[in-house]
Protein backbone atom coordinates (compact mmCIF):
# COMPACT_ATOMS: atom_id res chain seq x y z
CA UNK A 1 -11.47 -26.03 -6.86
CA UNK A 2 -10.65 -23.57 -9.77
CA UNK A 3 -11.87 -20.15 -8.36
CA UNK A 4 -12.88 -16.66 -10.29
CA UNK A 5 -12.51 -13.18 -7.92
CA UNK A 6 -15.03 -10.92 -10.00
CA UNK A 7 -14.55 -7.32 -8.38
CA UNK A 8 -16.30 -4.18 -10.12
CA UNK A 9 -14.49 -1.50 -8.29
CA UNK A 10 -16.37 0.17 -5.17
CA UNK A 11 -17.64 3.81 -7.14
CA UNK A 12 -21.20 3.47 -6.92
CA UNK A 13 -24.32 6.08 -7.52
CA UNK A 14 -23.66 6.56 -3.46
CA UNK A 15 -19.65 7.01 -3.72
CA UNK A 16 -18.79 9.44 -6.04
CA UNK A 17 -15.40 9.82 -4.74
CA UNK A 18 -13.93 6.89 -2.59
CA UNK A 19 -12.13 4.16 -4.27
CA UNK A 20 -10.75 1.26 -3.03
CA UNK A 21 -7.81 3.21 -1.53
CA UNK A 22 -8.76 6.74 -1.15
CA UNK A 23 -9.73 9.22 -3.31
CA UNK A 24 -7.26 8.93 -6.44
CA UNK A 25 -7.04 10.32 -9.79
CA UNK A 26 -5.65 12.65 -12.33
CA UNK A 27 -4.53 15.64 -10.79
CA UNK A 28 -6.45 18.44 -11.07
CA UNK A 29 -9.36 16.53 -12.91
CA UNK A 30 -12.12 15.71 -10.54
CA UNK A 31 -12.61 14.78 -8.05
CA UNK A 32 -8.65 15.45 -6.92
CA UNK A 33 -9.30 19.09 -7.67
CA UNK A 34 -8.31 22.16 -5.02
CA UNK A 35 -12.04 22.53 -4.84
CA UNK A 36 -13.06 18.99 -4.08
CA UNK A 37 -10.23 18.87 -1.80
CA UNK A 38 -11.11 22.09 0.07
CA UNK A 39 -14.56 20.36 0.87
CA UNK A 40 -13.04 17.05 1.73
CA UNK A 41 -11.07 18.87 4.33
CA UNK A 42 -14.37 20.52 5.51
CA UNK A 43 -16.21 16.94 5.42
CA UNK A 44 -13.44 15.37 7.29
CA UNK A 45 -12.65 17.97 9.99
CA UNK A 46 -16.24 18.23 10.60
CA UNK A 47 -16.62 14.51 11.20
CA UNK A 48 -13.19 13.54 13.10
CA UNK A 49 -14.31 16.31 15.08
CA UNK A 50 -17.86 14.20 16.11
CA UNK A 51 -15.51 11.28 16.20
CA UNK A 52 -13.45 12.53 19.33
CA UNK A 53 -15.69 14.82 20.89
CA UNK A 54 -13.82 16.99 23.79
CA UNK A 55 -14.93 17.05 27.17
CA UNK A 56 -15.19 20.06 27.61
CA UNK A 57 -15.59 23.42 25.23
CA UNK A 58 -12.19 24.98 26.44
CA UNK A 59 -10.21 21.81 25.29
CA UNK A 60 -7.68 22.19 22.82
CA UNK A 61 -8.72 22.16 19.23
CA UNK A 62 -8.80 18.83 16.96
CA UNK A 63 -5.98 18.51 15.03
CA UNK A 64 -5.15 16.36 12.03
CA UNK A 65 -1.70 15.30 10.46
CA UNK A 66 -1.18 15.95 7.07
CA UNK A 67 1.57 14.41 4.49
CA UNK A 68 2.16 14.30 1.02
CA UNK A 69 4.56 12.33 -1.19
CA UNK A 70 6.90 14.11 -3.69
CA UNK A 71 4.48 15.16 -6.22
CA UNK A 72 4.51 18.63 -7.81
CA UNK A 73 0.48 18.43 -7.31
CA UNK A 74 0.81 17.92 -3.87
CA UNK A 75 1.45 21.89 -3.10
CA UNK A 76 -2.02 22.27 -3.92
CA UNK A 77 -4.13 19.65 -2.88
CA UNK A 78 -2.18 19.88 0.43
CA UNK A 79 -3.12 23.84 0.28
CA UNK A 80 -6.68 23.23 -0.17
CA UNK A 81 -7.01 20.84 2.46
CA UNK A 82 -5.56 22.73 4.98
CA UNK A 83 -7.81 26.15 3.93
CA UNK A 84 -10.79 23.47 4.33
CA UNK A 85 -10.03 22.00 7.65
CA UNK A 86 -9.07 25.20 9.36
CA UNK A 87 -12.30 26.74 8.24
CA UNK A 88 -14.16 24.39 10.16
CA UNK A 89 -12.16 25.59 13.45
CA UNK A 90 -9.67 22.44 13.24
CA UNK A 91 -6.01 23.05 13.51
CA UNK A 92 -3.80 20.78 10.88
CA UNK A 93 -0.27 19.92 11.53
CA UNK A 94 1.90 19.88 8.46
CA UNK A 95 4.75 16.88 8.20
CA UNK A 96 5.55 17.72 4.63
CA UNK A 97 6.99 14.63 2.26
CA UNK A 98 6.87 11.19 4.40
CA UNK A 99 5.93 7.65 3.97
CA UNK A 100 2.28 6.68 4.29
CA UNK A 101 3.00 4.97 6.89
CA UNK A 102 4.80 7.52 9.08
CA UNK A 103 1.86 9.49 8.37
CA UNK A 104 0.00 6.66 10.28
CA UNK A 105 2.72 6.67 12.92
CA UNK A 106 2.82 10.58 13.17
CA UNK A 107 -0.98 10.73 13.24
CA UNK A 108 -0.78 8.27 17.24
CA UNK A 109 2.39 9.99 18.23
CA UNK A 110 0.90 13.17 18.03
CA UNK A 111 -2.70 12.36 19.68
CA UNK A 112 -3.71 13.56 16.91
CA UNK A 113 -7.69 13.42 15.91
CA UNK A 114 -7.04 11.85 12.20
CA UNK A 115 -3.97 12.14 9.32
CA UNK A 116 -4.60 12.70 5.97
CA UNK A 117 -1.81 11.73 3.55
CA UNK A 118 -1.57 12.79 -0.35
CA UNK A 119 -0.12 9.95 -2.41
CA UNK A 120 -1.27 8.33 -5.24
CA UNK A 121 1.27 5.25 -4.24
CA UNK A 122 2.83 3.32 -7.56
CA UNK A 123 1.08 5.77 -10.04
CA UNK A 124 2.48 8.26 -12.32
CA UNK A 125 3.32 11.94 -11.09
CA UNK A 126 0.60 13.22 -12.41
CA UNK A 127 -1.87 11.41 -10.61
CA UNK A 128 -2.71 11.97 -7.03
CA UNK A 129 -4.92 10.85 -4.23
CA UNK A 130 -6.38 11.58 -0.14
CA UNK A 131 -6.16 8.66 1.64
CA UNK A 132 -7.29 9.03 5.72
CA UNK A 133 -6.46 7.40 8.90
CA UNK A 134 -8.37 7.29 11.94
CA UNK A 135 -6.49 8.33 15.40
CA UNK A 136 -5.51 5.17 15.82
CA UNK A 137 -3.54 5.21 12.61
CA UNK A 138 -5.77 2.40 10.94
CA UNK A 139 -7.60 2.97 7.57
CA UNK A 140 -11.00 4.35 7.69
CA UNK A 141 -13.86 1.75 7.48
CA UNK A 142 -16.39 2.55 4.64
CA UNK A 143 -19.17 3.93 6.65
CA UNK A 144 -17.04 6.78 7.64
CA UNK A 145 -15.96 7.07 4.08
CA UNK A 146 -19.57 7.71 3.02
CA UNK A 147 -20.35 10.56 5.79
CA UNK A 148 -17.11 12.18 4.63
CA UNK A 149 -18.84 11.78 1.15
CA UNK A 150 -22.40 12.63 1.81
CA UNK A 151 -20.93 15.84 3.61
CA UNK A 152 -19.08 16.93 0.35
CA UNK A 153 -22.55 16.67 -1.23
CA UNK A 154 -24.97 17.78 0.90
CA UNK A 155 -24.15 20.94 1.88
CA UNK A 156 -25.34 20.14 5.01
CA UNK A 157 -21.86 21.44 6.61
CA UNK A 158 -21.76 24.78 4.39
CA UNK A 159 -23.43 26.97 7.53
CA UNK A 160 -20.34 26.37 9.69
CA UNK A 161 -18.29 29.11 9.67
CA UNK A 162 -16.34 29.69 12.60
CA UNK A 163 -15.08 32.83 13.14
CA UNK A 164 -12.36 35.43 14.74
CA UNK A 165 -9.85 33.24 16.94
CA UNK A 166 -12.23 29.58 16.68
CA UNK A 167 -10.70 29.66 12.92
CA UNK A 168 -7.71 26.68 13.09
CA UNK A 169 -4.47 27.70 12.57
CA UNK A 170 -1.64 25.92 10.49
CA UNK A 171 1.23 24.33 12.08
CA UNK A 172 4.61 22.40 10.56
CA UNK A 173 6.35 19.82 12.36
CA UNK A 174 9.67 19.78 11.54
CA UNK A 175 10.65 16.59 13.52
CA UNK A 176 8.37 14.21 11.89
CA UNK A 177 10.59 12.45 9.89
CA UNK A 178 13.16 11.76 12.63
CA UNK A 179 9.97 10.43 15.12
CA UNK A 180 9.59 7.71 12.33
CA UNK A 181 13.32 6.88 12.24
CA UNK A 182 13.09 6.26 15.77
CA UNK A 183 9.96 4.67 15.29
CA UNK A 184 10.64 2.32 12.41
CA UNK A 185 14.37 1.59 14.01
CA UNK A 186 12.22 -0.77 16.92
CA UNK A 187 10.84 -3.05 14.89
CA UNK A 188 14.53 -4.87 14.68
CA UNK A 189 15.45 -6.32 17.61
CA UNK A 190 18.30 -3.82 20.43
CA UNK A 191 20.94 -4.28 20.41
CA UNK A 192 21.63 -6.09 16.86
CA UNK A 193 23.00 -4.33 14.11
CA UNK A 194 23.61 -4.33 10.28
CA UNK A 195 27.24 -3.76 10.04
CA UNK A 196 29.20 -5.43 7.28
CA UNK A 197 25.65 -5.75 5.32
CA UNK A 198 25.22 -3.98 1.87
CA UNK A 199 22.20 -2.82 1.04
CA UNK A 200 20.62 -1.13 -2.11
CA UNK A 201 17.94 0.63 -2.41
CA UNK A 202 15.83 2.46 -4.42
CA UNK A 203 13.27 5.00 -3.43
CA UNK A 204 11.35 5.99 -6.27
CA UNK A 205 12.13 9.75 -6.26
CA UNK A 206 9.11 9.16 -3.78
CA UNK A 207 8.11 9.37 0.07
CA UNK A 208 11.44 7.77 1.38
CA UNK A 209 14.14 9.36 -0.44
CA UNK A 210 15.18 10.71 2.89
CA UNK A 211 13.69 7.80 5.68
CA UNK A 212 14.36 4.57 4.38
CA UNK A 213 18.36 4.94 3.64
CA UNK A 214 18.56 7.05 6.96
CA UNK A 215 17.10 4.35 8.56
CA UNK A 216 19.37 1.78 7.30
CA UNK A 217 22.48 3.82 7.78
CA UNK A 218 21.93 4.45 11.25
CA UNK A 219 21.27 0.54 11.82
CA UNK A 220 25.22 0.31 10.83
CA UNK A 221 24.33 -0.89 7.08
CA UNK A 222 26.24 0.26 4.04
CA UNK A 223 24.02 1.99 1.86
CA UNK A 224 24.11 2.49 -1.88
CA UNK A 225 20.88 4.49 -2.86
CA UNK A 226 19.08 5.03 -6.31
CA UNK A 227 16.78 7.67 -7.69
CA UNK A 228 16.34 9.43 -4.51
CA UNK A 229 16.30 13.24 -6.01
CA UNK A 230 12.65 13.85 -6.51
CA UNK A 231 11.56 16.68 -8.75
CA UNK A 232 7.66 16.65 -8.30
CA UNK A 233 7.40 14.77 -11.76
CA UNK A 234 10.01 11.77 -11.18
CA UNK A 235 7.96 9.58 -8.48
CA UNK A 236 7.98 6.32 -10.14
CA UNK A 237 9.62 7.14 -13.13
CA UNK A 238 11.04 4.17 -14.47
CA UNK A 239 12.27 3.15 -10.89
CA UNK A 240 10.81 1.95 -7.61
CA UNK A 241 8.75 -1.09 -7.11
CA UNK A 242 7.09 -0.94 -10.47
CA UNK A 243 10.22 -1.13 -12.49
CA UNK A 244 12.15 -4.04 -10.06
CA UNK A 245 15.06 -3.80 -12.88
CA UNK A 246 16.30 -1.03 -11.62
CA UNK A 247 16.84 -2.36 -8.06
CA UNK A 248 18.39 -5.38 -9.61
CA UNK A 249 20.99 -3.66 -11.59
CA UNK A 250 21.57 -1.64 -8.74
CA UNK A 251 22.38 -4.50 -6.54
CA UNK A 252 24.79 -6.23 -9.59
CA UNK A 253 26.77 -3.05 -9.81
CA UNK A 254 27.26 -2.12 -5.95
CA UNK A 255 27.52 -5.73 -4.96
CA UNK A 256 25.09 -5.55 -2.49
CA UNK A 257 24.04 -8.75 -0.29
CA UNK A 258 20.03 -7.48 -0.58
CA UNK A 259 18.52 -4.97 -2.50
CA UNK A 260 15.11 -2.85 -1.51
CA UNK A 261 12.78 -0.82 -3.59
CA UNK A 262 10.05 0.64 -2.90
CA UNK A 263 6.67 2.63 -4.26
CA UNK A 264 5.91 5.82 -4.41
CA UNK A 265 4.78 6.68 -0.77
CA UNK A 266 6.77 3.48 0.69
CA UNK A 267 3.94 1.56 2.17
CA UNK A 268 5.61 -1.29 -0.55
CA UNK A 269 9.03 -3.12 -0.98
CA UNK A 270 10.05 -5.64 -3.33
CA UNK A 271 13.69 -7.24 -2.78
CA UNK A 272 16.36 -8.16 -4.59
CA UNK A 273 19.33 -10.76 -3.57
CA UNK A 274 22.96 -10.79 -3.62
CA UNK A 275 22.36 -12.24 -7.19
CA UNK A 276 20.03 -9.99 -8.63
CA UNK A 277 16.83 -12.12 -8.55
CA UNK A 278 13.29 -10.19 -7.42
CA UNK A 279 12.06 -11.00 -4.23
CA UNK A 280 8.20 -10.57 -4.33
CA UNK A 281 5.65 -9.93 -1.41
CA UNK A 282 4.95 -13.72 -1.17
CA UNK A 283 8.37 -14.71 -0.94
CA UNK A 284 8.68 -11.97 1.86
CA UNK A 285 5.63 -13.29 3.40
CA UNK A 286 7.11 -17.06 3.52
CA UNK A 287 9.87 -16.15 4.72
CA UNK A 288 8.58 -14.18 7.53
CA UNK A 289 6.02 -16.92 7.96
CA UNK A 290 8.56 -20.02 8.63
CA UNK A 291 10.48 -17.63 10.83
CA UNK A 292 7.31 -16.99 13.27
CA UNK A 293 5.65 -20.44 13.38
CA UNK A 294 9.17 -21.73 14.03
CA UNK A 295 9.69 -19.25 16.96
CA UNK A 296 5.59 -19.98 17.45
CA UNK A 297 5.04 -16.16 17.31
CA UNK A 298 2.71 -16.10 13.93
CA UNK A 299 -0.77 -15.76 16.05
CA UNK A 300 -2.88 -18.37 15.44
CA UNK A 301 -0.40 -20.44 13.23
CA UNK A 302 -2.67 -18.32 10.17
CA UNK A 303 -1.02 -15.67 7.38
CA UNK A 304 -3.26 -13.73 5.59
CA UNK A 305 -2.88 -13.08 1.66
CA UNK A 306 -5.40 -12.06 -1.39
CA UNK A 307 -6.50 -14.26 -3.75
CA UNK A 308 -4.31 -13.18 -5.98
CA UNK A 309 -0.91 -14.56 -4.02
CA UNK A 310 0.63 -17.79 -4.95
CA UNK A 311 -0.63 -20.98 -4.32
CA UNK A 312 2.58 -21.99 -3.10
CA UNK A 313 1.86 -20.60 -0.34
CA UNK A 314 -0.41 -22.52 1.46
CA UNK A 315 2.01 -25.45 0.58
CA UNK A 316 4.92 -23.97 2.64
CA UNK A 317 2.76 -22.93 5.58
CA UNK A 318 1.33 -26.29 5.79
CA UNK A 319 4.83 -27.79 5.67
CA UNK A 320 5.63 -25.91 9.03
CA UNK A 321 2.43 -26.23 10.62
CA UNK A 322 0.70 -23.43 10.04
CA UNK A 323 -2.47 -22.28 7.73
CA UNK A 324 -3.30 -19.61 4.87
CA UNK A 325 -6.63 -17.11 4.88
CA UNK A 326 -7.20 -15.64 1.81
CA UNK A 327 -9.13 -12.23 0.88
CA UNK A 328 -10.41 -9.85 -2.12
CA UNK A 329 -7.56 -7.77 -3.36
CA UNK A 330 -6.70 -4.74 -1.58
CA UNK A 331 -4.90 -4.31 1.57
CA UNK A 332 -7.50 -3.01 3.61
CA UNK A 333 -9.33 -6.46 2.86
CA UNK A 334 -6.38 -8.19 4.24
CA UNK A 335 -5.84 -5.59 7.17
CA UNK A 336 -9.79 -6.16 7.76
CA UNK A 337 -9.91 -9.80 7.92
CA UNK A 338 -6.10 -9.54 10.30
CA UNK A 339 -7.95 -7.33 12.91
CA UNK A 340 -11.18 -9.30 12.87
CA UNK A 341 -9.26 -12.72 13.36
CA UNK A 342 -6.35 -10.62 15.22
CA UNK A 343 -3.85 -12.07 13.44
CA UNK A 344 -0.29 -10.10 13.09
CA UNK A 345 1.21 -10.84 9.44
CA UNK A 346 -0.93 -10.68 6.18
CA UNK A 347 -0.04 -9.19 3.27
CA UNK A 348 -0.25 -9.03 -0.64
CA UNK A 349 2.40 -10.20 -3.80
CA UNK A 350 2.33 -6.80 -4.85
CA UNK A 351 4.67 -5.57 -1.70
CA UNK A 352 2.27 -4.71 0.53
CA UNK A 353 3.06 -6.38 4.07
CA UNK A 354 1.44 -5.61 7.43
CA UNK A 355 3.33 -6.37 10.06
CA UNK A 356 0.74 -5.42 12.98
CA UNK A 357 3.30 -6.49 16.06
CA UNK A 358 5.35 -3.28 15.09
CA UNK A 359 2.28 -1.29 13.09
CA UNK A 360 -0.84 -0.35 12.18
CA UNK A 361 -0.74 -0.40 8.31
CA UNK A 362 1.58 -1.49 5.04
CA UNK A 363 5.40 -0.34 5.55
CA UNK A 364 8.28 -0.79 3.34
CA UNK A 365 10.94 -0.68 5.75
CA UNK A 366 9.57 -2.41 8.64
CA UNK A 367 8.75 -5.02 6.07
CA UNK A 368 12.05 -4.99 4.89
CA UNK A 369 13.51 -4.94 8.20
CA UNK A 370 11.56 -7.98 9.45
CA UNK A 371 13.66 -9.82 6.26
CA UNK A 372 16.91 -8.20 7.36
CA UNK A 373 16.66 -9.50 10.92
CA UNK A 374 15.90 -13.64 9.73
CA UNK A 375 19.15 -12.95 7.51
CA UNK A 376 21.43 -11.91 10.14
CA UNK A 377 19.98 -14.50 12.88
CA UNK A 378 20.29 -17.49 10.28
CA UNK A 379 23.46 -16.29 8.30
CA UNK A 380 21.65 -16.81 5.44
CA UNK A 381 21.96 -14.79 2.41
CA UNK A 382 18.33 -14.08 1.29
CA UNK A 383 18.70 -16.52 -2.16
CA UNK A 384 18.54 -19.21 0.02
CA UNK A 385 16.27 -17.95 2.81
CA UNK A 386 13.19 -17.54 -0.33
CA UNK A 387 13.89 -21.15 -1.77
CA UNK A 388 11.33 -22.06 1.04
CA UNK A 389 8.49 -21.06 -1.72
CA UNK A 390 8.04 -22.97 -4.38
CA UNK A 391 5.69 -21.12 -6.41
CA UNK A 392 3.52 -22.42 -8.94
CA UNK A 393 4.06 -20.86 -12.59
CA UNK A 394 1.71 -18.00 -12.94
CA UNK A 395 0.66 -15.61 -15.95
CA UNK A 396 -0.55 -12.54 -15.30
CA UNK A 397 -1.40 -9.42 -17.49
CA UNK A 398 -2.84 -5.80 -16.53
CA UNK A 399 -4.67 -3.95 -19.45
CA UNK A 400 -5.78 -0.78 -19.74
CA UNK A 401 -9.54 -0.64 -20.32
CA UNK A 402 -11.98 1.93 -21.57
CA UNK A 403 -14.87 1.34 -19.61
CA UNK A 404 -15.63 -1.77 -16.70
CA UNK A 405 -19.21 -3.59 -17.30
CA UNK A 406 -20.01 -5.96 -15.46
CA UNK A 407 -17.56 -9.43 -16.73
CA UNK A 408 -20.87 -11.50 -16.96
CA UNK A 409 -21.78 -8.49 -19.93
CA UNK A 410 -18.55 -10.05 -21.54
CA UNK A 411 -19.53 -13.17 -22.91
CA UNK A 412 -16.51 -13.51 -25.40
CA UNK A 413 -14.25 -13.40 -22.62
CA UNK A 414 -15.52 -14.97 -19.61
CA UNK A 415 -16.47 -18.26 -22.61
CA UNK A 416 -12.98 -18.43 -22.36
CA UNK A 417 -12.23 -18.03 -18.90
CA UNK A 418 -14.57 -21.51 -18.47
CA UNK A 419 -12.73 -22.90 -21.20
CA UNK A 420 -9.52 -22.22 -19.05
CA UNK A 421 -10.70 -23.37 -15.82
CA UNK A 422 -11.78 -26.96 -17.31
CA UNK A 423 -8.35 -27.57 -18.60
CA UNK A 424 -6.86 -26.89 -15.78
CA UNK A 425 -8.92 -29.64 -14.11
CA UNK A 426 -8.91 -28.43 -10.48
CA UNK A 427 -4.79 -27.88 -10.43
CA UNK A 428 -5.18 -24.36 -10.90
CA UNK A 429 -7.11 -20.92 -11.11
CA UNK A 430 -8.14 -17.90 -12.88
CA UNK A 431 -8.77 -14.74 -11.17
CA UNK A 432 -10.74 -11.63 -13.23
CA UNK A 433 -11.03 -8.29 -11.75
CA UNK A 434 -10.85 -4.88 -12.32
CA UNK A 435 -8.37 -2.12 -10.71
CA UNK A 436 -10.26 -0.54 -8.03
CA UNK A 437 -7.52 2.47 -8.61
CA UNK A 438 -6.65 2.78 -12.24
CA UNK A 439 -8.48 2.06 -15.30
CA UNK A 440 -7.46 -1.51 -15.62
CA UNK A 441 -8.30 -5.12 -15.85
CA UNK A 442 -6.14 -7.47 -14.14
CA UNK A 443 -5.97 -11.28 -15.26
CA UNK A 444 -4.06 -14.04 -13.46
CA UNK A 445 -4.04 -17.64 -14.61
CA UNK A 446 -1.94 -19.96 -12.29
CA UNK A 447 -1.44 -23.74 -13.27
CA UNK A 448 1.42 -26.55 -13.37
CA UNK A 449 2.34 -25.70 -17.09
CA UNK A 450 3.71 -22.50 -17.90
CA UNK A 451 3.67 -22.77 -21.54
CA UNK A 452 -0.18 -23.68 -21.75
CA UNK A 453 -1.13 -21.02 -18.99
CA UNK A 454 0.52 -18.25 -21.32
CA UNK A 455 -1.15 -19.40 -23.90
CA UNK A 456 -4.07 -19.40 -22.33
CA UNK A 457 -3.36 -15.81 -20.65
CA UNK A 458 -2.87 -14.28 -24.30
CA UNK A 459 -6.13 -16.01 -25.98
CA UNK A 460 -8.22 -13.69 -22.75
CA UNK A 461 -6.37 -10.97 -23.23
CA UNK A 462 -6.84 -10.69 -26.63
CA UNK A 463 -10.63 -10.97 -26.11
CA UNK A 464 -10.63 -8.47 -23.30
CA UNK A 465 -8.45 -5.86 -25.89
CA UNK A 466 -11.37 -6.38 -28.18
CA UNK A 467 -13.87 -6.01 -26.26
CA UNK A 468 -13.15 -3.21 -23.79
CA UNK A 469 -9.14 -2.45 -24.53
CA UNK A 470 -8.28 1.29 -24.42
């Protein structure tokens, strides 16, 4: 049955601040101001600290990690924060630029009481968001998201005011980013190495520049690497996961057998193979797929995707016994509906992979890594290893919008979207929704004929430009 995904974004009249991922936003424009950031680290100090209570009074402090991508705006946001949290008598330990999810990784290995990482992932420089993790190193769940939130409101916190020696102190840890070498390094298997394998990458000017070829390298791989001298204002820049040419005419020029790219803070990765063709997060997730229900080691035979990944999918899993769960967009819905089911792979088209045998949220390089490890078991190269999927033709387009009513106040638009779903007669889908992260609409119309779904694609997208367009 033909299927719509209407999703208004999560900012409410009761969440003036968390989005579907975070906080995020222009720099320096609320709410990612110094200000609004000093009283999220006060909110969030305040409650990681009722979180974890200590035993005892004398204990050691709470602590909480804090990273940052390579954005110039994360000096100050990352300045605030730690002026909040320390006022509230918590100590912070600084890791400086790292992936997101090293900060996840950092935030366990250190027993730490939370992490806090500054990233506003795929976006341009000169945004910038908070996103938290719990002590665990999973994503907070919404309810903690809205006492964070009502704290930055209320006031209620504003009487705390340690003082003298209870006043947290600042800390940096210099050897966070070779803990998450180590770390990352076992997810691929002892005692097998990538010698003789070339491997592009590009990092975006972002979170990895230093991890992800270090990584590689020290696995034995021959490394040719791409925009990996951020600036503060580069992240992104026509590179990374969000311009995939860039990867691919890096892995025609070095002659690489597989090519990696990832976003901004690394918790993506496309890939690219030895001929240059993209390599998206569904191809990554069938290939990892067959691998694990053939070795019987995908948990309960079930992969978890968003409604937004290709029906092909479910096709290929079925093929090798196994079965596809499907979720809003947004990884946390995925990660949700993993650790509720506990299932172990799920992940979106956009990049985003969890691979929760090895961790506890989206990483590039582990995803990578998992790819890396079927190639040199099989002695495939990776063209042939994602002919598994056969995907169905999809069109999809992402427009910048001015405001986001609700789509049933868009009558123009969703006449059409019922126009599109009847001709596609049950052998395909349309899926509306707006960004939860940008100011965006995102449309996605898959059926057997590419031609008429374009069409079809252009004639909403048209309506949507006139109605709301920016």
């Amino acid at each position: 049955m033909p299927e719509r995904e209407v999703e208004l974004g999560r900012m409410s009249e009761n969440r003036k601040i968390f989005g579907t991922d975070g906080v995020r936003g222009v720099a320096n424009v609320e709410p990612v101001t110094a200000e609004t950031a000093l009283k999220l680290g006060r909110a969030a100090a305040h409650v990681f600290t009722k979180l974890n209570p200590r035993a005892h009074p004398s204990d050691a402090r709470p602590k909480i990690v804090l990273g940052k991508d390579t954005r110039l705006s994360g000096y100050m946001l990352e300045n605030a924060l730690v002026a909040g949290i320390t006022s509230l008598g918590v100590d912070v330990l600084v890791i400086g630029p790292l992936p997101t999810p090293g900060v996840a990784y950092i935030t366990r290995s250190l027993r730490a009481d939370a992490g806090i990482v500054l990233s506003a992932s795929h976006n341009p420089y000169a945004d910038n968001g908070i996103k938290f993790f719990r002590h665990d190193g999973y994503k907070l769940d919404d309810q903690i998201e809205e006492q964070i939130e009502q704290l930055v409101f209320s006031g209620e916190i504003d009487s705390i005011r340690p003082t003298a020696g209870k006043i947290g102190r600042a800390t940096r840890i210099d050897d966070a980013l070779g803990r998450y070498v180590e770390f990352a390094k076992q997810s691929f298997p002892r005692g097998m190495t990538l010698e003789k394998t070339r491997i592009a990458v590009d990092v975006a000017n972002g979170a990895a520049y230093k991890s992800t070829p270090c990584i590689l390298r020290e696995l034995g791989a021959d490394v040719t690497v791409a925009h990996n001298t951020p600036n503060g204002t580069n992240i992104n820049a026509d590179c990374g996961s969000t311009h995939p040419e860039e990867i691919q005419r890096v892995v025609k020029e070095s002659g690489a057998h597989v090519g990696i790219t990832h976003d901004g803070d690394a918790d993506r990765v496309l890939l690219c193979d030895e001929s240059g063709e993209l390599v998206d997060g569904d191809e990554i997730l069938a290939i990892a797929s067959v691998d694990l229900l053939r070795t019987k080691k995908l948990r309960d035979n079930t992969l978890v995707v968003t409604v937004m990944s290709n029906f092909g999918l479910d096709e290929v899993l079925a093929a090798h016994g196994g079965n596809v769960i499907r979720t809003k967009v947004g990884d946390r819905y995925v990660l949700e509906e993993m650790m509720a089911r506990n299932l172990n792979v799920g992940g979106e088209q956009s990049g985003h992979m969890i691979f929760r045998d090895f961790t506890t949220t989206g990483d590039g390089i582990i995803s990578a890594l998992q790819v890396l490890r079927i190639m040199k078991e099989s002695g495939k190269p990776l063209s042939e290893l994602k002919s598994c999927l056969k995907k169905y033709p999809q069109a999809q387009r992402n427009l910048r919008v001015k405001r986001k009513p609700p789509l049933e106040e868009l009558p123009a638009v969703m006449k059409l979207v019922g126009e599109t779903e009847r001709n596609l007669s049950g052998k395909g889908r349309v899926l509306l929704r707006y960004s939860g992260t940008e100011p965006k609409i995102r449309l996605l119309i898959e059926g057997r004929e590419r031609d008429e779904i374009d069409r079809q694609a252009n004639r909403i997208a048209e309506a949507i430009e006139e109605a709301i367009g920016a």
